[in-house]
N, C-alpha and C. Protein backbone atom coordinates (compact mmCIF):
# COMPACT_ATOMS: atom_id res chain seq x y z
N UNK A 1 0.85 -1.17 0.00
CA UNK A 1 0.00 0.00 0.00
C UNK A 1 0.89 1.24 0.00
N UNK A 2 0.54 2.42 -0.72
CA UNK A 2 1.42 3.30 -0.92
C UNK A 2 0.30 4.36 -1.26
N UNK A 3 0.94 5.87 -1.19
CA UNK A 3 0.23 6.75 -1.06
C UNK A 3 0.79 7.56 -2.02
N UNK A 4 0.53 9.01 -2.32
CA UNK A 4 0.95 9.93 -3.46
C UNK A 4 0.59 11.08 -3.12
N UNK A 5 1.21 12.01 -2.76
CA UNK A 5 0.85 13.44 -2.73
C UNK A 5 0.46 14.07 -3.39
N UNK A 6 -0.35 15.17 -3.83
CA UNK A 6 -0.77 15.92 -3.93
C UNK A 6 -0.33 17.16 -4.41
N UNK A 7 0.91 17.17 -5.01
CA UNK A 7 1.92 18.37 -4.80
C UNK A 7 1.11 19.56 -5.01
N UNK A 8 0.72 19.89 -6.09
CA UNK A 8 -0.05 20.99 -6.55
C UNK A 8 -1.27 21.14 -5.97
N UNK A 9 -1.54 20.54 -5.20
CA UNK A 9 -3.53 20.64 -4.85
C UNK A 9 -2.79 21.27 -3.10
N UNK A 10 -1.58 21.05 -2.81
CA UNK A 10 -0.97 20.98 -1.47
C UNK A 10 -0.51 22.37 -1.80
N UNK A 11 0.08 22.93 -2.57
CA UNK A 11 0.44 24.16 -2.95
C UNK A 11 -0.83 25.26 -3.30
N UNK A 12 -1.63 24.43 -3.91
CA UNK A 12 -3.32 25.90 -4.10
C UNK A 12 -3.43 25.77 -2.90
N UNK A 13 -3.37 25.10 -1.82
CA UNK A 13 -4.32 25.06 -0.61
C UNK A 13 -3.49 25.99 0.32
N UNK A 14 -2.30 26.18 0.42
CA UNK A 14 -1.64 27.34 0.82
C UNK A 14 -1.54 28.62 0.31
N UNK A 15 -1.81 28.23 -1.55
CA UNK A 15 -2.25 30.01 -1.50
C UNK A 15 -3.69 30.55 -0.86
N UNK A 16 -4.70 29.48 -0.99
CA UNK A 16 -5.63 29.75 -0.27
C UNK A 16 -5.94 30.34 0.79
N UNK A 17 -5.15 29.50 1.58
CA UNK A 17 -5.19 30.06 2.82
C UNK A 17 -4.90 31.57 2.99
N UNK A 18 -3.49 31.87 2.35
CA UNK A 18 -2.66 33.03 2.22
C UNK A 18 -3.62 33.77 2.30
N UNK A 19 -4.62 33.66 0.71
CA UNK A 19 -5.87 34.76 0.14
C UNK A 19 -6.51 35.00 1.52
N UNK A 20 -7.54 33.71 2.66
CA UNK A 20 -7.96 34.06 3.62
C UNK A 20 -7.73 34.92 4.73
N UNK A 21 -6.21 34.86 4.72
CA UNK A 21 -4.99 35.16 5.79
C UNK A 21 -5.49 36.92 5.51
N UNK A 22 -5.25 37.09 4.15
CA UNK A 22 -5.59 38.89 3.81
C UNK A 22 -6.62 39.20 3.99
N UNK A 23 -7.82 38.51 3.96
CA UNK A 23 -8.98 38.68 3.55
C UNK A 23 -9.55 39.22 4.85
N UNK A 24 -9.12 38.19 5.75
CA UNK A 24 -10.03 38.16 7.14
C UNK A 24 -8.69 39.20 8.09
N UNK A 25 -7.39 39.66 7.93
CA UNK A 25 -6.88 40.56 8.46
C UNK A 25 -7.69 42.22 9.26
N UNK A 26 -8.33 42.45 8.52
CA UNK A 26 -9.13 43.95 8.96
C UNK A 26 -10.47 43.64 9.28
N UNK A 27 -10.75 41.98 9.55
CA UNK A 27 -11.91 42.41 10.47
C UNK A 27 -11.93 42.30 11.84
N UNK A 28 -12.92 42.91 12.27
CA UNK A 28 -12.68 43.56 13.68
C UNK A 28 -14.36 43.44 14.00
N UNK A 29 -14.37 41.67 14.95
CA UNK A 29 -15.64 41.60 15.35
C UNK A 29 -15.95 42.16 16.66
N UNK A 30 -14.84 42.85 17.32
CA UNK A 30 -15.17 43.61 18.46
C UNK A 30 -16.14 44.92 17.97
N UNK A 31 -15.60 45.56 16.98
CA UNK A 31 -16.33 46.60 16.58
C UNK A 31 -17.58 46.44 15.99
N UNK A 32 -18.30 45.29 16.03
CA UNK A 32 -19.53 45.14 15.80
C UNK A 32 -20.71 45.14 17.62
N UNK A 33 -19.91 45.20 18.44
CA UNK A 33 -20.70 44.90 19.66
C UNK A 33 -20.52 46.33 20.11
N UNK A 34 -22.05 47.03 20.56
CA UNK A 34 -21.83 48.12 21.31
C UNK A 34 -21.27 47.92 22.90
N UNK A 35 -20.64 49.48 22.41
CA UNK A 35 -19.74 50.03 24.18
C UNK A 35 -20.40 50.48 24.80
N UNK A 36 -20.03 50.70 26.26
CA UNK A 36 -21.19 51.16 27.63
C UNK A 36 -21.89 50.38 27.39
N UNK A 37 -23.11 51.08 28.03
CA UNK A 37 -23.83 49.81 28.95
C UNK A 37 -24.88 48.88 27.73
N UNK A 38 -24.76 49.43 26.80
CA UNK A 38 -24.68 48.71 25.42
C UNK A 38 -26.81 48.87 25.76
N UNK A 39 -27.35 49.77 26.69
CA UNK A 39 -29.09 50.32 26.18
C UNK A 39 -29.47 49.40 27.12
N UNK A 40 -28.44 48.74 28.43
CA UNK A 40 -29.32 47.96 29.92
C UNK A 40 -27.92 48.28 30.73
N UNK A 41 -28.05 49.68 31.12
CA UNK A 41 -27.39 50.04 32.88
C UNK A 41 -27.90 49.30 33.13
N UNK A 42 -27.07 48.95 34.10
CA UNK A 42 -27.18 48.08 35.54
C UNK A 42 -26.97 46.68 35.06
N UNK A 43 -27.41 46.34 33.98
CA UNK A 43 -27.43 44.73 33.50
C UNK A 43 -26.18 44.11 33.83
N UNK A 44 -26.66 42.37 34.55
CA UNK A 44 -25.12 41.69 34.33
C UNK A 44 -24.62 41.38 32.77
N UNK A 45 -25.68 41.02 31.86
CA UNK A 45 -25.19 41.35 30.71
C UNK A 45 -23.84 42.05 30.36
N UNK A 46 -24.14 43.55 30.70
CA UNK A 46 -23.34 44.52 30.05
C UNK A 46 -21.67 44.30 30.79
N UNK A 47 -21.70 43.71 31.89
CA UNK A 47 -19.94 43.37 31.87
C UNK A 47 -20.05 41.79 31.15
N UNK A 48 -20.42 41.39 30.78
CA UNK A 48 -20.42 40.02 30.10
C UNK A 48 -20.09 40.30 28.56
N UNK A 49 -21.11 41.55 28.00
CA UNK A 49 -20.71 41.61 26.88
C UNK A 49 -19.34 42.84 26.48
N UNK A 50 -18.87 43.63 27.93
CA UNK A 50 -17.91 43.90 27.35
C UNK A 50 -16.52 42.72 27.58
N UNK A 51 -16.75 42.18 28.15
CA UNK A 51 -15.77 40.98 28.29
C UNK A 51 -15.59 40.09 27.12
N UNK A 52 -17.04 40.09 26.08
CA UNK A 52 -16.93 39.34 25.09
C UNK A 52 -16.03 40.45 23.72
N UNK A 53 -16.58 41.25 23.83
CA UNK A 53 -15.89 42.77 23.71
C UNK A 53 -14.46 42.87 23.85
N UNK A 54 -13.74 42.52 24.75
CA UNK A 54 -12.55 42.68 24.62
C UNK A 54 -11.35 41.37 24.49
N UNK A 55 -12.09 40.25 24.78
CA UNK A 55 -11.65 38.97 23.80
C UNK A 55 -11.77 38.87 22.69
N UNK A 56 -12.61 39.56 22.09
CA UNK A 56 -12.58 39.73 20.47
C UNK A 56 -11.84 40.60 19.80
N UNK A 57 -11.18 41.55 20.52
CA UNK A 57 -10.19 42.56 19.76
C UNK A 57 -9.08 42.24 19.38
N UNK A 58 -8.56 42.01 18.29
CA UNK A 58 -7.18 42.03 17.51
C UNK A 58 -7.59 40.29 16.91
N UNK A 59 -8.87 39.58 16.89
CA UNK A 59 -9.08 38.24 16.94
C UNK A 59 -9.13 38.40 14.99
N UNK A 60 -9.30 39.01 14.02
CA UNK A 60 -9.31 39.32 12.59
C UNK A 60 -7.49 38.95 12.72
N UNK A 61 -6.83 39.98 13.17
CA UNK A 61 -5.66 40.17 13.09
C UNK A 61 -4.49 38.46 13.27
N UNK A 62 -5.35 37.99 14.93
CA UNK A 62 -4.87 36.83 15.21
C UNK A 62 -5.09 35.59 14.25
N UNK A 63 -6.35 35.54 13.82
CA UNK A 63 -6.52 34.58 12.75
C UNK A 63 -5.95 34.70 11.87
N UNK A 64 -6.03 36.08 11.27
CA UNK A 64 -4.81 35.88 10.15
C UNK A 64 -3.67 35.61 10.07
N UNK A 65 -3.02 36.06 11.41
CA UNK A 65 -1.41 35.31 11.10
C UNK A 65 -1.44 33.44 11.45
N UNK A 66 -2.18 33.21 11.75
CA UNK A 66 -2.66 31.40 12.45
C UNK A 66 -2.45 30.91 10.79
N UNK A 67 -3.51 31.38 9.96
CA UNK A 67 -4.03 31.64 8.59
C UNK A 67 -2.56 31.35 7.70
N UNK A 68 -1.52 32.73 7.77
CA UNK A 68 -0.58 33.02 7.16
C UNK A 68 0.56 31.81 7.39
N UNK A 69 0.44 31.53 8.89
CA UNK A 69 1.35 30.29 9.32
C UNK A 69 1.29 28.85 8.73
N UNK A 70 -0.25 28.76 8.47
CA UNK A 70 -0.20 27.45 7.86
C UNK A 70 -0.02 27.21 6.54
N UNK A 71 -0.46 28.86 5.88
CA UNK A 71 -0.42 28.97 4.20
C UNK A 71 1.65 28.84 4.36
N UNK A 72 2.02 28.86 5.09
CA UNK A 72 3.87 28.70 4.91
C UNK A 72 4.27 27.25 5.16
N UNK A 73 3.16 26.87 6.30
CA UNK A 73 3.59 25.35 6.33
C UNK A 73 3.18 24.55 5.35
N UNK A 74 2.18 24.75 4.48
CA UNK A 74 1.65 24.07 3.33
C UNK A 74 3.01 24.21 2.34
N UNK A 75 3.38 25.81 1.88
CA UNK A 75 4.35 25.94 0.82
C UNK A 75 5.44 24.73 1.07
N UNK A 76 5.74 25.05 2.62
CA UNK A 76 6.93 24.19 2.56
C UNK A 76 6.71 22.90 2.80
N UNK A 77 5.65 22.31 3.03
CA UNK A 77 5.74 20.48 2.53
C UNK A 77 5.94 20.48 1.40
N UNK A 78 5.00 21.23 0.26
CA UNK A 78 5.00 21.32 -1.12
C UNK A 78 6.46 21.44 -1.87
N UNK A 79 7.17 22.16 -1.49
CA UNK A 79 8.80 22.25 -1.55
C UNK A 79 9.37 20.85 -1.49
N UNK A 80 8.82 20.46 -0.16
CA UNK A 80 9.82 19.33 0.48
C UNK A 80 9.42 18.14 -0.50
N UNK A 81 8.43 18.07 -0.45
CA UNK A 81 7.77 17.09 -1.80
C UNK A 81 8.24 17.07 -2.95
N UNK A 82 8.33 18.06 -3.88
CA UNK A 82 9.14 18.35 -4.89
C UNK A 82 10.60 17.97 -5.11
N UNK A 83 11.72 18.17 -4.41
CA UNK A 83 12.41 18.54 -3.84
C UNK A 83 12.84 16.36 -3.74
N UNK A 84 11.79 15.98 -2.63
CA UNK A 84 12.19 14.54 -2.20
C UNK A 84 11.75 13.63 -3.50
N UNK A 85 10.66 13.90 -4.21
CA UNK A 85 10.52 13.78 -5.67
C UNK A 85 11.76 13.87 -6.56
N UNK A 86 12.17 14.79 -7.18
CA UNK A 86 13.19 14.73 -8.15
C UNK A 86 14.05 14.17 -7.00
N UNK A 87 14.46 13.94 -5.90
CA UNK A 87 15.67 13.43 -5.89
C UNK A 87 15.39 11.77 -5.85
N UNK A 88 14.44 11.05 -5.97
CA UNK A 88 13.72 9.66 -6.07
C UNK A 88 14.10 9.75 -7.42
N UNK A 89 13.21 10.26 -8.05
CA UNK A 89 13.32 10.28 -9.72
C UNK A 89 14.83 10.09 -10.16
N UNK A 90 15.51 11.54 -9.44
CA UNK A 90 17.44 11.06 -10.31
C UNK A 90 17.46 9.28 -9.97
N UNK A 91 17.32 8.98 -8.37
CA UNK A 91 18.13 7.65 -8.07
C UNK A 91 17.45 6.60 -8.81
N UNK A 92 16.27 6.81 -9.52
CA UNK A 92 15.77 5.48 -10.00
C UNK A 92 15.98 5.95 -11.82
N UNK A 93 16.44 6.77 -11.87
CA UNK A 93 17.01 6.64 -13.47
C UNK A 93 18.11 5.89 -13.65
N UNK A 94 18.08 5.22 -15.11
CA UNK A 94 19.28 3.94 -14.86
C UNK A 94 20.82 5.30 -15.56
N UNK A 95 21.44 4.60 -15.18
CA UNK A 95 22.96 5.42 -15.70
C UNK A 95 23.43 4.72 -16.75
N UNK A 96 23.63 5.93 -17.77
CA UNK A 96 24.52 5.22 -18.96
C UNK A 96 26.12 5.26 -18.24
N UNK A 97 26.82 3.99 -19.19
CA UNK A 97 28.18 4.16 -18.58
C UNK A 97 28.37 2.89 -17.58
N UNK A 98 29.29 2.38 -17.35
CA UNK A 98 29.70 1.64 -15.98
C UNK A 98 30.59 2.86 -15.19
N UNK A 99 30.40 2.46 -13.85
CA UNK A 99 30.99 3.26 -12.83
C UNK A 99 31.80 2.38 -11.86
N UNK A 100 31.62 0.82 -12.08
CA UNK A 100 32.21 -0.45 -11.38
C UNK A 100 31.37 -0.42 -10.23
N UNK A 101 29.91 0.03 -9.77
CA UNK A 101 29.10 -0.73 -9.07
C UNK A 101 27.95 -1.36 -9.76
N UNK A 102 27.22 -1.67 -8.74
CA UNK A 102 25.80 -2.50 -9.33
C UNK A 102 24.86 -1.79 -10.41
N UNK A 103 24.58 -1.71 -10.90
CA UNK A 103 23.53 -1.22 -12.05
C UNK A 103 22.14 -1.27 -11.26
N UNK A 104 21.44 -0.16 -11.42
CA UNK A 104 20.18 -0.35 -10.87
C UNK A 104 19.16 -1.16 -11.41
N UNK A 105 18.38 -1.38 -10.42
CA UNK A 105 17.41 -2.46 -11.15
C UNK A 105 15.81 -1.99 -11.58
């Protein structure tokens, strides 16, 4: 049983990501939740939702580099693949010439 990569479908899927990585950079789902007492003073709500409020700030920003990290770890399997590929490929090409070892099989 043997398996086969993907090289190129492993390489779109990191530019992909990349594209997401930009895409989702400038959003800012904190700035969708109102500040103060958000229209209920006094509510326990309103420290609940600024708490949700301020776990969400810079969270566009954080995903995107999570995003950007994996669109690099994708490139570089894709590399490494390539890369461990042609060097399979040279060793199983036969050599013209004797060199006084075994001839591949």
């Amino acid at each position: 049983m043997g398996f086969e990569a993907k090289i190129t479908e492993i390489a779109s899927s990191g530019d992909a990501a990349g594209d997401v990585a930009e895409a989702v950079r400038n959003v800012d789902p904190a700035s969708a939740l109102p500040g103060g007492n958000a229209g209920m003073p006094g509510s326990e709500a309103t420290a609940k939702l600024a708490r949700v409020k301020e776990s969400w700030k810079g969270k566009g920003a954080r995903t995107a580099g999570a995003l950007e990290q994996y669109a690099q770890n994708l490139a570089t399997a894709a590399e490494q693949y390539r890369s461990s590929d042609a060097v399979a490929e040279e060793d199983l090409t036969p050599r013209t010439g004797h060199s006084g070892g075994q001839e591949p099989i």
